[in-house]
N, C-alpha and C. Protein backbone atom coordinates (compact mmCIF):
# COMPACT_ATOMS: atom_id res chain seq x y z
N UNK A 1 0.81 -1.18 0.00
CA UNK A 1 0.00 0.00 0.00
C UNK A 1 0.86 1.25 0.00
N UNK A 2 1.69 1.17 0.87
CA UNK A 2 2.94 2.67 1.33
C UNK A 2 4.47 1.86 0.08
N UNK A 3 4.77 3.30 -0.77
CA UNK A 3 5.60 2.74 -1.49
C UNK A 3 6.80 3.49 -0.30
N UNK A 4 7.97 2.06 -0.35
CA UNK A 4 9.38 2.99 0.30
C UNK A 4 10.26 3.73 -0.50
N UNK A 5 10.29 4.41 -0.02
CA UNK A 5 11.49 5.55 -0.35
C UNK A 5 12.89 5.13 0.14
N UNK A 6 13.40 5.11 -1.18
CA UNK A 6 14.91 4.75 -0.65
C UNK A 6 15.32 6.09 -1.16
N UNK A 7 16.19 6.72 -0.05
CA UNK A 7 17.12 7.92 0.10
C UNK A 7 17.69 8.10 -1.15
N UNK A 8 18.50 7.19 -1.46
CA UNK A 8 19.43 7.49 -3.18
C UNK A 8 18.49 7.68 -4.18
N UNK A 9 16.95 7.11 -3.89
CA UNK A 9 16.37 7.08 -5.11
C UNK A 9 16.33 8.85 -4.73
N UNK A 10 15.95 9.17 -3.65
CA UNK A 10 14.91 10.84 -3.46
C UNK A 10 16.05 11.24 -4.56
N UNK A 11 17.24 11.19 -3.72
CA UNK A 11 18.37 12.58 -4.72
C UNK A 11 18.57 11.94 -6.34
N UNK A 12 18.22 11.09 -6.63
CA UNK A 12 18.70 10.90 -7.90
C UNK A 12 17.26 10.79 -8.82
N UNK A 13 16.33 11.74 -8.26
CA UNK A 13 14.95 11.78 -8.21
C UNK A 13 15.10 11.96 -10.36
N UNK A 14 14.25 11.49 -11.21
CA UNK A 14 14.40 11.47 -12.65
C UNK A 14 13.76 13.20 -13.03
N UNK A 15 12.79 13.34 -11.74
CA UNK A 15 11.62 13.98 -12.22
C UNK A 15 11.78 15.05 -12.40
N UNK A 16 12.85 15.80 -11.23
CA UNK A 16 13.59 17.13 -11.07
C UNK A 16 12.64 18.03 -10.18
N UNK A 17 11.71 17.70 -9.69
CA UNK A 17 11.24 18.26 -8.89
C UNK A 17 12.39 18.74 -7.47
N UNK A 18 12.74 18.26 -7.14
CA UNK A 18 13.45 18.14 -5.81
C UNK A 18 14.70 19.40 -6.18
N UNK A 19 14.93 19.54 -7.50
CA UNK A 19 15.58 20.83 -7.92
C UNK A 19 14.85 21.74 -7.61
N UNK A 20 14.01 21.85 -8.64
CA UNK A 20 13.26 22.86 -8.68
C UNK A 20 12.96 23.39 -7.51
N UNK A 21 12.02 22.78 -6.28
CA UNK A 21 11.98 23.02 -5.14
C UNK A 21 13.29 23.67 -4.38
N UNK A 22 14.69 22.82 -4.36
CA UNK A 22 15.71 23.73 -3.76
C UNK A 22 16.25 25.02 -3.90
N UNK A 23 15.93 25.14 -5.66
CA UNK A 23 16.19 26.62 -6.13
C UNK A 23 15.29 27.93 -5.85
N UNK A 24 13.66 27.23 -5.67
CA UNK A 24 12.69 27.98 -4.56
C UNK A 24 13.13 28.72 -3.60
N UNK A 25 13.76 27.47 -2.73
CA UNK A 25 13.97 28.07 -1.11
C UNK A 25 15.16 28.52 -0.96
N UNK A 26 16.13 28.14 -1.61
CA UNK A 26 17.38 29.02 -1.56
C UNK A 26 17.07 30.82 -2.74
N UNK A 27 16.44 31.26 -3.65
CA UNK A 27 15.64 32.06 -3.78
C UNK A 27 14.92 33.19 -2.97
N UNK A 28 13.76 32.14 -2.25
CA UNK A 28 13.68 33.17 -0.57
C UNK A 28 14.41 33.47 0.41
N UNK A 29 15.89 32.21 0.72
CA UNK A 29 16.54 32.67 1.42
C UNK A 29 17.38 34.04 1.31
N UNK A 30 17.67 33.69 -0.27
CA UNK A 30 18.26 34.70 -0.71
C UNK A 30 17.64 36.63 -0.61
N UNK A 31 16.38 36.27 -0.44
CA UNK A 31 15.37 37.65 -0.65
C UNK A 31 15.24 38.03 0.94
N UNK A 32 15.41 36.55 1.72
CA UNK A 32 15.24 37.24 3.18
C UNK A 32 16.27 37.33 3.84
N UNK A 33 17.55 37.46 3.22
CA UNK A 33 18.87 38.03 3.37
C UNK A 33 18.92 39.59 3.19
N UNK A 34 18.21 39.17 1.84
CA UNK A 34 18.35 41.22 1.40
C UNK A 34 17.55 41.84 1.98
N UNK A 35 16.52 40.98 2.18
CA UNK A 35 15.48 42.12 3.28
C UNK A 35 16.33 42.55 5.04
N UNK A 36 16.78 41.66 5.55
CA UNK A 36 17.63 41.92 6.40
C UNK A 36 18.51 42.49 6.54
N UNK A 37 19.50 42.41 5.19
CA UNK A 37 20.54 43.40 5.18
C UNK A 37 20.39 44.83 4.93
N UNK A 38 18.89 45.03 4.09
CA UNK A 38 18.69 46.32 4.04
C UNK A 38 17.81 46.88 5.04
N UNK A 39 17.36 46.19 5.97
CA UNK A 39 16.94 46.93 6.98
C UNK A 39 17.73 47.26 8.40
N UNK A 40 18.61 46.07 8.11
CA UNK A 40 20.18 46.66 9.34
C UNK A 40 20.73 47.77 8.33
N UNK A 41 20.88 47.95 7.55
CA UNK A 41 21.57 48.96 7.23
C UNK A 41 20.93 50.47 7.40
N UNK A 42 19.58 50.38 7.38
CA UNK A 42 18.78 51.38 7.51
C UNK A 42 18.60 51.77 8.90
N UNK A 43 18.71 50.67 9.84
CA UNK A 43 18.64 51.19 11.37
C UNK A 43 20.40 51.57 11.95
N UNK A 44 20.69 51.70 11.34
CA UNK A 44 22.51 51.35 11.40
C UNK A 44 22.56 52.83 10.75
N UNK A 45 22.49 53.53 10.02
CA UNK A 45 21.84 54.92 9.38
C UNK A 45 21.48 55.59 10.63
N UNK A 46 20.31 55.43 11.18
CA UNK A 46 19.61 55.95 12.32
C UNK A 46 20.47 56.36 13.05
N UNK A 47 21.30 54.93 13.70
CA UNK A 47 21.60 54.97 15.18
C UNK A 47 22.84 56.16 14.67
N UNK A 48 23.61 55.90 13.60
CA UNK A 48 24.60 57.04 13.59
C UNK A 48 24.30 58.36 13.36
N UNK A 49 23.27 58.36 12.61
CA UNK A 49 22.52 60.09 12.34
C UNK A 49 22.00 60.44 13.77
N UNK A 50 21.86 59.79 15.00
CA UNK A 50 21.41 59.64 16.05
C UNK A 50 22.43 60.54 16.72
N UNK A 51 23.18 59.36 16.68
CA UNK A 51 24.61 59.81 17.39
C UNK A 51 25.14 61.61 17.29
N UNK A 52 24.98 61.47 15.59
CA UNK A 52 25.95 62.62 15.57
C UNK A 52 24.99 63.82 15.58
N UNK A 53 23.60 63.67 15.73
CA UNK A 53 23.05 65.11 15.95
C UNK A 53 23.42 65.12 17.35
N UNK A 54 23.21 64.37 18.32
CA UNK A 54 23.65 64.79 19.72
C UNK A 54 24.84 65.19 20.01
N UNK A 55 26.07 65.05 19.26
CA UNK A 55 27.00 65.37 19.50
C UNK A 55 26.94 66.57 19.02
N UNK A 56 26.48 67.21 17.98
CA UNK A 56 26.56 68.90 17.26
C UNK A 56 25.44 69.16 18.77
N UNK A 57 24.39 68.59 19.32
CA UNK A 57 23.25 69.34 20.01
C UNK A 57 24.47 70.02 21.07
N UNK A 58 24.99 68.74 21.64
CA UNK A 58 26.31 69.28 22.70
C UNK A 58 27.25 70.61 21.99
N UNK A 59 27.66 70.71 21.26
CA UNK A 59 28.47 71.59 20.83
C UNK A 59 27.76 72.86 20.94
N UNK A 60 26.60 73.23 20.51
CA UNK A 60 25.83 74.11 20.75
C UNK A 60 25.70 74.69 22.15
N UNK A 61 25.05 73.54 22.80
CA UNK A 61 24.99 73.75 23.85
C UNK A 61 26.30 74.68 24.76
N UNK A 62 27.36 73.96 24.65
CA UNK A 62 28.69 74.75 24.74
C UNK A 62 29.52 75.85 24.04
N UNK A 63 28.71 75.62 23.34
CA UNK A 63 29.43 77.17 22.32
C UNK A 63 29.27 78.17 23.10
N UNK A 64 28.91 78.92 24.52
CA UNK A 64 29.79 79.84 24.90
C UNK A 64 30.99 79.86 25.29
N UNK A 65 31.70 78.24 26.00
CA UNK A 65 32.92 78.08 26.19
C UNK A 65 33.92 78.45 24.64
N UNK A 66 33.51 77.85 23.52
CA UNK A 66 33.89 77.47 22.49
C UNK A 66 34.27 79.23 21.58
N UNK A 67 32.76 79.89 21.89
CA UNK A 67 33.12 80.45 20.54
C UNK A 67 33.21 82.05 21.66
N UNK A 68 34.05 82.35 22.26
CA UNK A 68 34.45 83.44 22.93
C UNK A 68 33.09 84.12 23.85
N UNK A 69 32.31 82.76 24.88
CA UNK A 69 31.18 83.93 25.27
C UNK A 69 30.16 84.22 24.69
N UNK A 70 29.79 84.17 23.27
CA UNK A 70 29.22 84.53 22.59
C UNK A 70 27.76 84.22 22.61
N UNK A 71 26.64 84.19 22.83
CA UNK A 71 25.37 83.83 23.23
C UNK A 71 24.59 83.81 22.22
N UNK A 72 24.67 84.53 21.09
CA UNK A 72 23.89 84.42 19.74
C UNK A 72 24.54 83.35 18.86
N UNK A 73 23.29 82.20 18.54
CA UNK A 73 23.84 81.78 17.66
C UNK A 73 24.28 82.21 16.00
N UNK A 74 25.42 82.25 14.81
CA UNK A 74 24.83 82.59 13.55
C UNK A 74 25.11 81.63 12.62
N UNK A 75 24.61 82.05 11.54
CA UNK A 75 24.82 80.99 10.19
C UNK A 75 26.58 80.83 10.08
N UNK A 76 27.59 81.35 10.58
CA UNK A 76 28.60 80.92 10.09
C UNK A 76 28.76 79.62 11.39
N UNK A 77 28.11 79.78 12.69
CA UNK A 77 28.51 78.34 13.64
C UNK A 77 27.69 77.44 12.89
N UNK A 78 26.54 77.67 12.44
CA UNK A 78 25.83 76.41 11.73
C UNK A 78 27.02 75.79 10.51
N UNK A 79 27.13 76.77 9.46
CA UNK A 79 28.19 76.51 8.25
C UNK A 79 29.51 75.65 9.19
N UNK A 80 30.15 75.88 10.49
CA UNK A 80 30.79 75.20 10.90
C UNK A 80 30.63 73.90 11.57
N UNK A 81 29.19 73.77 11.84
CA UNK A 81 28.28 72.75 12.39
C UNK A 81 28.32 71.57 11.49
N UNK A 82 27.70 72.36 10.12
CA UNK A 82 27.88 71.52 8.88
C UNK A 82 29.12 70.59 8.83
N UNK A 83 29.95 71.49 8.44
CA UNK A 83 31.36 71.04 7.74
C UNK A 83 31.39 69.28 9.14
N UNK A 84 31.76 69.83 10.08
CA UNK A 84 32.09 68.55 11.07
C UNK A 84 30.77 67.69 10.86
N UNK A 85 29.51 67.99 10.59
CA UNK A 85 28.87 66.71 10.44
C UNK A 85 29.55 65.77 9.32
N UNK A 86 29.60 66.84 8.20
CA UNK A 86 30.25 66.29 7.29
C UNK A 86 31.41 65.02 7.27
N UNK A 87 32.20 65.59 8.04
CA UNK A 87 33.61 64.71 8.39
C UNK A 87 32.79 63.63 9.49
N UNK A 88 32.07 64.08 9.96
CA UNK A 88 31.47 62.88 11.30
C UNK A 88 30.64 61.85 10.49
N UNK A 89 29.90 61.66 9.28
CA UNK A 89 29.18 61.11 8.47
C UNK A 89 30.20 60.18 7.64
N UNK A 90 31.32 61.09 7.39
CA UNK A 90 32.57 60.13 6.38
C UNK A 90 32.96 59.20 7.17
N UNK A 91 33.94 59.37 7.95
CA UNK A 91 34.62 58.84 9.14
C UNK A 91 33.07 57.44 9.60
N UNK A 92 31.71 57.61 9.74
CA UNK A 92 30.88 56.66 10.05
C UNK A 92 30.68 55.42 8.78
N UNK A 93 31.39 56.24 7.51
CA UNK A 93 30.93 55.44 6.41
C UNK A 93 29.35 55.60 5.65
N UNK A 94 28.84 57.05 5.72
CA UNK A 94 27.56 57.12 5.37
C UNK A 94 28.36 58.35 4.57
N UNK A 95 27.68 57.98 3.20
CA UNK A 95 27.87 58.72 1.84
C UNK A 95 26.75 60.25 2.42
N UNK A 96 27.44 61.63 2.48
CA UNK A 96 26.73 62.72 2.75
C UNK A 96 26.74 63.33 1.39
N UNK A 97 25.99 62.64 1.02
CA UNK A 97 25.65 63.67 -0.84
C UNK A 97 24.17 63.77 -0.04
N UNK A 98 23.06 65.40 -0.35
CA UNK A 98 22.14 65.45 0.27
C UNK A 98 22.02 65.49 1.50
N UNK A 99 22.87 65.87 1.93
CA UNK A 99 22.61 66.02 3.49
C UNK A 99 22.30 67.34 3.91
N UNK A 100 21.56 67.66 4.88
CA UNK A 100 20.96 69.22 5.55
C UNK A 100 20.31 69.07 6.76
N UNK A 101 20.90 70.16 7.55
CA UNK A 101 21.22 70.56 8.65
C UNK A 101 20.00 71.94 9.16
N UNK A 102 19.59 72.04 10.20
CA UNK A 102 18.92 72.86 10.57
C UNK A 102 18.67 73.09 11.97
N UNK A 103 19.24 74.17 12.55
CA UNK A 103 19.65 74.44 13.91
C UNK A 103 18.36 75.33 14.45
N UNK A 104 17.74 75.46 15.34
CA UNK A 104 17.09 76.30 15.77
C UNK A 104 16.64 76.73 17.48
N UNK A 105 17.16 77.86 17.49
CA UNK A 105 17.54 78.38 18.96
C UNK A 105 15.93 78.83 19.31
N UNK A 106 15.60 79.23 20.67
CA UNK A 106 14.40 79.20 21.46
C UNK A 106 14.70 80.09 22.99
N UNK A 107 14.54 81.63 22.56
CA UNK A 107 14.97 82.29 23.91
C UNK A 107 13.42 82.92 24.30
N UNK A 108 13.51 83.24 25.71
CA UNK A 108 12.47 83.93 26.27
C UNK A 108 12.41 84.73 27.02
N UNK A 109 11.67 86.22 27.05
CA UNK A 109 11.94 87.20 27.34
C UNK A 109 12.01 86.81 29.31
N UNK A 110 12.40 88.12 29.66
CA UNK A 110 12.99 88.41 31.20
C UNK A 110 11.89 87.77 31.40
N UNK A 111 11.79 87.44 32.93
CA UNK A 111 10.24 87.32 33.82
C UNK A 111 11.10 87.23 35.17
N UNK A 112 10.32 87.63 36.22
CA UNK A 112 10.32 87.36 37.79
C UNK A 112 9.58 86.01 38.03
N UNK A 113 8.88 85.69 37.19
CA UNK A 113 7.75 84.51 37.67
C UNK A 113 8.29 83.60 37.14
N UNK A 114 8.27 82.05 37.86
CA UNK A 114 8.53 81.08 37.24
C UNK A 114 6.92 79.97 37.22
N UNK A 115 5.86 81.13 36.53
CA UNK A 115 4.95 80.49 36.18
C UNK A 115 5.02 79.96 34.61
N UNK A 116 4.38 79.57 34.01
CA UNK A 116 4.67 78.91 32.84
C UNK A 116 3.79 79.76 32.16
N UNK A 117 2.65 80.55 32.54
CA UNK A 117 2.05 81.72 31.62
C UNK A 117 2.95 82.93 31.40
N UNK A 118 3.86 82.92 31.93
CA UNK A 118 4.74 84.15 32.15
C UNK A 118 5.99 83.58 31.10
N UNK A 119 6.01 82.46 30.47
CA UNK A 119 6.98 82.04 29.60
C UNK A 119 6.70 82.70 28.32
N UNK A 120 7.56 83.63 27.72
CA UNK A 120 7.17 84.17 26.20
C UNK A 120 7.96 84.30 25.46
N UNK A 121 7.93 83.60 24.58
CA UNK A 121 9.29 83.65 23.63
C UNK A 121 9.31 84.74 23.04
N UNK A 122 10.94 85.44 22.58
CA UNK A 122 11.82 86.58 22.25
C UNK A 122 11.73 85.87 21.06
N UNK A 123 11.23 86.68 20.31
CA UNK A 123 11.32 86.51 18.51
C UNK A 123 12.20 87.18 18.05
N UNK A 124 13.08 87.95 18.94
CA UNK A 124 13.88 88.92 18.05
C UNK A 124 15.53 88.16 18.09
N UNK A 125 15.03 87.07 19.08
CA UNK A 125 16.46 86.32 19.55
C UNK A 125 16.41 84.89 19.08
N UNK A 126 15.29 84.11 18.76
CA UNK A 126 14.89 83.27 18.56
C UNK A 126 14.82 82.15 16.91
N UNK A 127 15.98 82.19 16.52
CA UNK A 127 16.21 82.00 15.40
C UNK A 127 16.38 80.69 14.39
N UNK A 128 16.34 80.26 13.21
CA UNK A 128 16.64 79.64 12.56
C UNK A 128 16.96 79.39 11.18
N UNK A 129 18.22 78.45 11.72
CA UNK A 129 19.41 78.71 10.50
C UNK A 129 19.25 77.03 10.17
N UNK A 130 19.79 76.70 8.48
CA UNK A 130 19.09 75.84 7.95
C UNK A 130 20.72 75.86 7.11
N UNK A 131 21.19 74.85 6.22
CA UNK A 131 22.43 74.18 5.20
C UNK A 131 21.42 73.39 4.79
N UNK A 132 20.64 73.96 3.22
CA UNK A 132 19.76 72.40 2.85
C UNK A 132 18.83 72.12 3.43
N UNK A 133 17.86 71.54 2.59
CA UNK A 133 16.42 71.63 3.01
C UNK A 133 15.71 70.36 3.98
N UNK A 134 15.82 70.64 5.17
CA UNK A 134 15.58 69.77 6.34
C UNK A 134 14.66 70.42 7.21
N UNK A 135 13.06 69.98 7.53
CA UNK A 135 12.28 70.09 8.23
C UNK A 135 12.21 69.52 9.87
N UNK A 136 12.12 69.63 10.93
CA UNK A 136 12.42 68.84 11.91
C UNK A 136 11.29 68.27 11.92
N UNK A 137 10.51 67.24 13.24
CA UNK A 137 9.59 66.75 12.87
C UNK A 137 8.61 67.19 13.56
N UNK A 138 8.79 67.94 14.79
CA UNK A 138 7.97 68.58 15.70
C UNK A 138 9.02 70.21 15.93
N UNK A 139 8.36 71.41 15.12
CA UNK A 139 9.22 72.31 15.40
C UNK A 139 9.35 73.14 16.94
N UNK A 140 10.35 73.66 17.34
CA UNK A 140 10.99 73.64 18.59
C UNK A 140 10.28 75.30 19.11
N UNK A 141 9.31 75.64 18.66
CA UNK A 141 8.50 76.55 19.26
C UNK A 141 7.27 75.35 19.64
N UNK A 142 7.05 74.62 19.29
CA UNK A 142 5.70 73.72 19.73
C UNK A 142 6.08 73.16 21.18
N UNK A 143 7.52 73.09 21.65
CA UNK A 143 8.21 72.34 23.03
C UNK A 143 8.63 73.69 23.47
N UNK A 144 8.51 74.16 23.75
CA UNK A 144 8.64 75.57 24.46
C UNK A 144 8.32 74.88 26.07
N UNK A 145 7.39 73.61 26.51
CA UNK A 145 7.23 73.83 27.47
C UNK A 145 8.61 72.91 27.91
N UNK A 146 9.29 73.06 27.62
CA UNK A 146 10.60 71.77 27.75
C UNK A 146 11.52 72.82 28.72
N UNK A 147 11.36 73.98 28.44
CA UNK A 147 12.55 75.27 28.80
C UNK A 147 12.30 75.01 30.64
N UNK A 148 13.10 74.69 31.31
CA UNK A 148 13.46 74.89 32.32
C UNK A 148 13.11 76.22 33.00
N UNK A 149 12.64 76.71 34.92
CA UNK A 149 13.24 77.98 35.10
C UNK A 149 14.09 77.65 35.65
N UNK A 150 15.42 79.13 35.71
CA UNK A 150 16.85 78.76 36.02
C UNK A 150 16.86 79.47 37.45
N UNK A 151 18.03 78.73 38.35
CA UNK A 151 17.83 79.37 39.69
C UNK A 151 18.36 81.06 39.48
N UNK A 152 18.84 81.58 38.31
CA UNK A 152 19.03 82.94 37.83
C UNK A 152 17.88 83.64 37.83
N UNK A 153 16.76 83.49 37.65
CA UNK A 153 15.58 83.53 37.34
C UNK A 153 15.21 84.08 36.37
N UNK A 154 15.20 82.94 35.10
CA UNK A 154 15.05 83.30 33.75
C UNK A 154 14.51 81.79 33.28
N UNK A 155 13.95 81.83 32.23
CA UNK A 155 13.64 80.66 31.68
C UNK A 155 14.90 80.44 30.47
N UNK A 156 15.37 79.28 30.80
CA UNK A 156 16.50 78.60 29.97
C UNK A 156 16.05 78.46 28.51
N UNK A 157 16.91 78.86 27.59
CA UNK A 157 16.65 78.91 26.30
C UNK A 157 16.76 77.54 26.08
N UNK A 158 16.35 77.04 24.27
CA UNK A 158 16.18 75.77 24.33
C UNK A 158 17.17 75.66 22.79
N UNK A 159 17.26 74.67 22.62
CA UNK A 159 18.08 74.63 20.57
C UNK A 159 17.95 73.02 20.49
N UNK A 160 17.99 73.19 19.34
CA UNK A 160 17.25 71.79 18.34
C UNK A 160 18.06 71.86 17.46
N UNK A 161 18.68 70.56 17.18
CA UNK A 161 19.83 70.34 16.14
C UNK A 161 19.19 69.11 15.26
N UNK A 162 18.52 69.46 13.85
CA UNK A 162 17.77 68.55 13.30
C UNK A 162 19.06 67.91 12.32
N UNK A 163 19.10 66.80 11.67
CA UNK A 163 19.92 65.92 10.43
C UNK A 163 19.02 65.37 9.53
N UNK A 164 19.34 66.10 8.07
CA UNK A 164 18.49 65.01 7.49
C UNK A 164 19.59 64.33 6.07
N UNK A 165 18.91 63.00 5.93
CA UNK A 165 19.92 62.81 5.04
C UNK A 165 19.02 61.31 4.02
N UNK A 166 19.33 61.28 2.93
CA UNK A 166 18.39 60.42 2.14
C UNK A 166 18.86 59.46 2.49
N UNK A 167 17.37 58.17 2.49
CA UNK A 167 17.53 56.91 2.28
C UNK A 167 18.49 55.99 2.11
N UNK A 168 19.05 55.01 2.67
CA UNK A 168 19.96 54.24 1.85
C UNK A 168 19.90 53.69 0.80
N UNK A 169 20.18 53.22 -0.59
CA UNK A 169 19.79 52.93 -1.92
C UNK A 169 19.28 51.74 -1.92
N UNK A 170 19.38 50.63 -0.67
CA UNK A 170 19.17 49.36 -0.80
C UNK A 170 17.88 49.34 -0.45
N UNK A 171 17.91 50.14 0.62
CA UNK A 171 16.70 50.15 1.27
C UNK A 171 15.54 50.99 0.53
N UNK A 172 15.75 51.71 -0.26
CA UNK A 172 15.05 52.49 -1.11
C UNK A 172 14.67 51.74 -2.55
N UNK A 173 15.61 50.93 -3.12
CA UNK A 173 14.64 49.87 -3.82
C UNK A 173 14.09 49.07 -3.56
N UNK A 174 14.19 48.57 -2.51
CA UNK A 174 13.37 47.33 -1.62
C UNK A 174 12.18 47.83 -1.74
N UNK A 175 12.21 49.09 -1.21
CA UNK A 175 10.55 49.32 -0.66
C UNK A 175 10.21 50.27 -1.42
N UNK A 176 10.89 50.94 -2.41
CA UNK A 176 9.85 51.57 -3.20
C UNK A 176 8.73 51.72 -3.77
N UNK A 177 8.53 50.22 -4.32
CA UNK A 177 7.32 49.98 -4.75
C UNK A 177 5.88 49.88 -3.84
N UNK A 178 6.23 50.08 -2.56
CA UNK A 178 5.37 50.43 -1.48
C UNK A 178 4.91 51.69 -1.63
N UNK A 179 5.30 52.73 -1.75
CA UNK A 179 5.36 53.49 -1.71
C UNK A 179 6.55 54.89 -1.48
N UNK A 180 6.12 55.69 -1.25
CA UNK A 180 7.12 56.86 -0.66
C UNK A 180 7.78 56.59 0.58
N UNK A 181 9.19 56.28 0.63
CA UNK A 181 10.01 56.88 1.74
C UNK A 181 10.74 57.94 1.93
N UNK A 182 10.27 58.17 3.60
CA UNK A 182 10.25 59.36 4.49
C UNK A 182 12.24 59.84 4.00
N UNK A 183 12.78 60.87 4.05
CA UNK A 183 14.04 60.99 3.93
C UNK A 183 14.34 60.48 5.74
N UNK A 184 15.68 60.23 6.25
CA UNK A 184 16.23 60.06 7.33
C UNK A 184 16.36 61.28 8.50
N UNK A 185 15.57 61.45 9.67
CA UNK A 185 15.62 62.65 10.25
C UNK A 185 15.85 62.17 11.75
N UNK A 186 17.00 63.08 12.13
CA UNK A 186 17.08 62.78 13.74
C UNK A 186 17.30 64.10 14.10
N UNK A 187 16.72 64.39 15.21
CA UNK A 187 16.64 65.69 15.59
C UNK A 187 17.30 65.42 17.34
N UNK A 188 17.96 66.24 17.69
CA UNK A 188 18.51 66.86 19.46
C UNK A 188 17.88 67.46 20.01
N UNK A 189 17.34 68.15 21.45
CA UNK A 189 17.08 68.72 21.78
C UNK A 189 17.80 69.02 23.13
N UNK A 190 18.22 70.24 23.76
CA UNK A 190 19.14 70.42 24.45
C UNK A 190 18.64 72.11 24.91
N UNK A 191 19.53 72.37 26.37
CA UNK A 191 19.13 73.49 26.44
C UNK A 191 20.73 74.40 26.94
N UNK A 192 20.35 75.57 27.08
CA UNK A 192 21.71 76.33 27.60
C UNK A 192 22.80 76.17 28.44
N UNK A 193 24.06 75.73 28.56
CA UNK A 193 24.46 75.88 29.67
C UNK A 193 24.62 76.93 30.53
């Protein structure tokens, strides 16, 4: 009733099925390799665009030690902001063709009160400077309530160091046909020392 299978017969099968089938699954293995490799590579992207906005957020943050005292931020510390992401992106091994940068400071006028209705942001101090066209994802007047009061009695200014930088190519044909992918955005947030 049950025919046996002898082992030498399976592999020396006439029919070729047993090919066919292996070239299947080595096929998907092959596709769920690339799906893996292009999605470590895409979170591997992140964690370093991660990295290095916090490290420019810090620099900011310290740029009165850095840049003589100086309390205003301008477009030439951003233009210098740039350049070192630049070198910080090479040095990680992430190709910076398309890359843009967008810094944006958050001051608020005097107050005696450390009520939070008494918090009002200085528009005349309050600025943003941009290298290339990068949106953050929640802009840094919407977190205004993030600002600290200082035992000086002032409310602590705030700055946002956004990165944006395109897709990886692997990962961008993979899933294209899904649809639209988002460009790569990591944003800092940090306040005065």
């Amino acid at each position: 009733m049950y025919k046996k299978i002898n082992n030498i017969d399976f592999i020396k099968n006439n029919n070729g099925s047993a090919i066919i089938e292996f070239s299947f699954v080595i096929l998907i293995i092959m596709l769920l390799i690339k799906l893996l490799i292009s999605v470590t590579e895409h979170q591997s992207t992140i964690g370093k665009l991660d990295r290095i906005s916090y490290s420019l957020a810090g620099i900011v943050r310290e740029r009165n030690r850095l840049y003589s005292d100086d309390k205003m931020l301008t477009q030439n510390n951003v233009n210098d902001l740039t350049n070192l992401a630049h070198n910080m992106l090479s040095t990680s091994g992430i190709s910076s063709n398309n890359f843009a940068i967008t810094v944006e400071t958050l001051h608020f006028n005097p107050t005696e009160s450390a009520e939070p209705n008494n918090k009002i942001i200085d528009d005349t101090k309050s600025e943003e400077f941009s290298v290339g066209t990068c949106h953050p994802i929640t802009s840094l007047r919407e977190m205004a309530d993030l600002s600290p009061y200082s035992n000086r009695g002032r409310w602590v200014p705030l700055y946002q160091v956004t990165l944006c930088l395109p897709v990886p190519t692997g990962y961008q044909t993979l899933f294209n046909p899904v649809g639209s992918i988002p460009i790569l955005k990591s944003s800092a947030i940090t306040i005065e020392r």
